[in-house]
Protein backbone atom coordinates (compact mmCIF):
# COMPACT_ATOMS: atom_id res chain seq x y z
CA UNK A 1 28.38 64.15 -17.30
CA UNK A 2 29.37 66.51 -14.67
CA UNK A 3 30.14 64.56 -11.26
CA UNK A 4 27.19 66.00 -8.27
CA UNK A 5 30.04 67.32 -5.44
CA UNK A 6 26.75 68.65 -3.78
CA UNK A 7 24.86 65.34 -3.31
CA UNK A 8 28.22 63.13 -2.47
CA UNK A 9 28.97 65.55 0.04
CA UNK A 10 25.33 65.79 1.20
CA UNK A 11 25.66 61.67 1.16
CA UNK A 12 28.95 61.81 3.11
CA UNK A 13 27.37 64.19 5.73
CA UNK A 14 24.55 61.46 6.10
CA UNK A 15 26.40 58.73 6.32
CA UNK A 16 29.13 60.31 9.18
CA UNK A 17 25.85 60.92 11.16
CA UNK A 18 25.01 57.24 10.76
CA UNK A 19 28.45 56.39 11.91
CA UNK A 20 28.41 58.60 14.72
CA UNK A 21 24.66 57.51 15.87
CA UNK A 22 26.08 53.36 15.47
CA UNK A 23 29.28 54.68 17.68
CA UNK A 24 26.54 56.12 20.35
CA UNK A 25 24.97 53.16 20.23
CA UNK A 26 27.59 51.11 20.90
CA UNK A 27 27.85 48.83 17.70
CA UNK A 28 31.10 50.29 16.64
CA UNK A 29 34.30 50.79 18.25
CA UNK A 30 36.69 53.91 17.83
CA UNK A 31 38.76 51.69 15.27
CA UNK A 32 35.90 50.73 13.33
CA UNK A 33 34.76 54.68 13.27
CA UNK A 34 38.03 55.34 12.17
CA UNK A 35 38.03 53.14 9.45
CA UNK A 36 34.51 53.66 7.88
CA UNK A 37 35.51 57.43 8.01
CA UNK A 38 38.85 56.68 6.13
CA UNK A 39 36.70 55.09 3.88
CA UNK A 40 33.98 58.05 3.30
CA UNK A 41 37.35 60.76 2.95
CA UNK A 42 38.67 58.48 0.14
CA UNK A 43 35.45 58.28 -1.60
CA UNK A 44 34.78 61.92 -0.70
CA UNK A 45 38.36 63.11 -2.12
CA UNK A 46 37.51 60.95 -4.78
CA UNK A 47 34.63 62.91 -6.15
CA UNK A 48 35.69 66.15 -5.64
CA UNK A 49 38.94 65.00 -8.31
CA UNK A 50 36.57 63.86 -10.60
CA UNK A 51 34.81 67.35 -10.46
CA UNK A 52 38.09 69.40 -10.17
CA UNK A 53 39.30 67.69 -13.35
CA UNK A 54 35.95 67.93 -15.16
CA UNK A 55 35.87 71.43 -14.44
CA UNK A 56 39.80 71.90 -16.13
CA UNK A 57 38.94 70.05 -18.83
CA UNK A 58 35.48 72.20 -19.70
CA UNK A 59 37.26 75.18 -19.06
CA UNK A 60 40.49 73.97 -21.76
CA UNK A 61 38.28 73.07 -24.16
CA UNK A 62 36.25 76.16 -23.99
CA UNK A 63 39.33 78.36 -23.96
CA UNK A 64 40.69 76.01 -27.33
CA UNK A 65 37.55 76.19 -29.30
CA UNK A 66 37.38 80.36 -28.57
CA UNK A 67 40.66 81.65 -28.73
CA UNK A 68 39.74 83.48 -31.44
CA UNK A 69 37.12 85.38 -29.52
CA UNK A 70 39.27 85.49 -25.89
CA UNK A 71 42.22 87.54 -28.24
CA UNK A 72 39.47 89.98 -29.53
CA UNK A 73 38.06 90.54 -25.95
CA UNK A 74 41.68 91.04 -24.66
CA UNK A 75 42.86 93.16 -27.46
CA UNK A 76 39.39 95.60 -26.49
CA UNK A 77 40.10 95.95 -23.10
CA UNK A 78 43.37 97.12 -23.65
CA UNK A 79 42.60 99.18 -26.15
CA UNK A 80 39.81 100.65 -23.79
CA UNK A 81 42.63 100.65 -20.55
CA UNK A 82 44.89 102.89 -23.09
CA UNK A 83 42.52 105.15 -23.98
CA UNK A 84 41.01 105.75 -20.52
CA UNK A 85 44.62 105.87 -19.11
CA UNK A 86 45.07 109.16 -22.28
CA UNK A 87 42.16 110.66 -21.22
CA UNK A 88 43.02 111.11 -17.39
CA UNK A 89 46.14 112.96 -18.23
């Protein structure tokens, strides 16, 4: 399943607004802000290496199951290049 980068970061914006409305309040100190936002980075950083590496992995396995195809489509366009390179001289 393909890890949501939209709603953790959406969740990570929410929850640095929590922190920052506890710090205003007074019911954290500038350690304990610096901590829980350690915290939310890691977990953060976390998700967007799970998407980064579901995203290789889609796009290797896409590229090994249509090679066949990806030649063809490379062989065309430089076919096509050639010729229009011929036909401006």
């Amino acid at each position: 399943m393909f890890p949501d980068l939209f709603s953790a970061t959406t969740e990570y914006w929410r929850q640095l607004d929590e922190i920052e409305y506890r710090y205003k309040q007074g019911e954290l100190s500038l350690e304990e802000v610096d901590r829980e936002v350690e915290i939310l980075m890691r977990q953060l950083g976390q998700k967007r290496r799970e998407s980064l590496r579901f995203f290789r992995d889609s796009l290797s396995h896409w590229i090994s199951t249509h090679t066949e195809f990806l030649m063809g489509f490379v062989f065309v366009l430089i076919v096509a290049y050639s010729w229009m390179l011929t036909m401006n001289n």
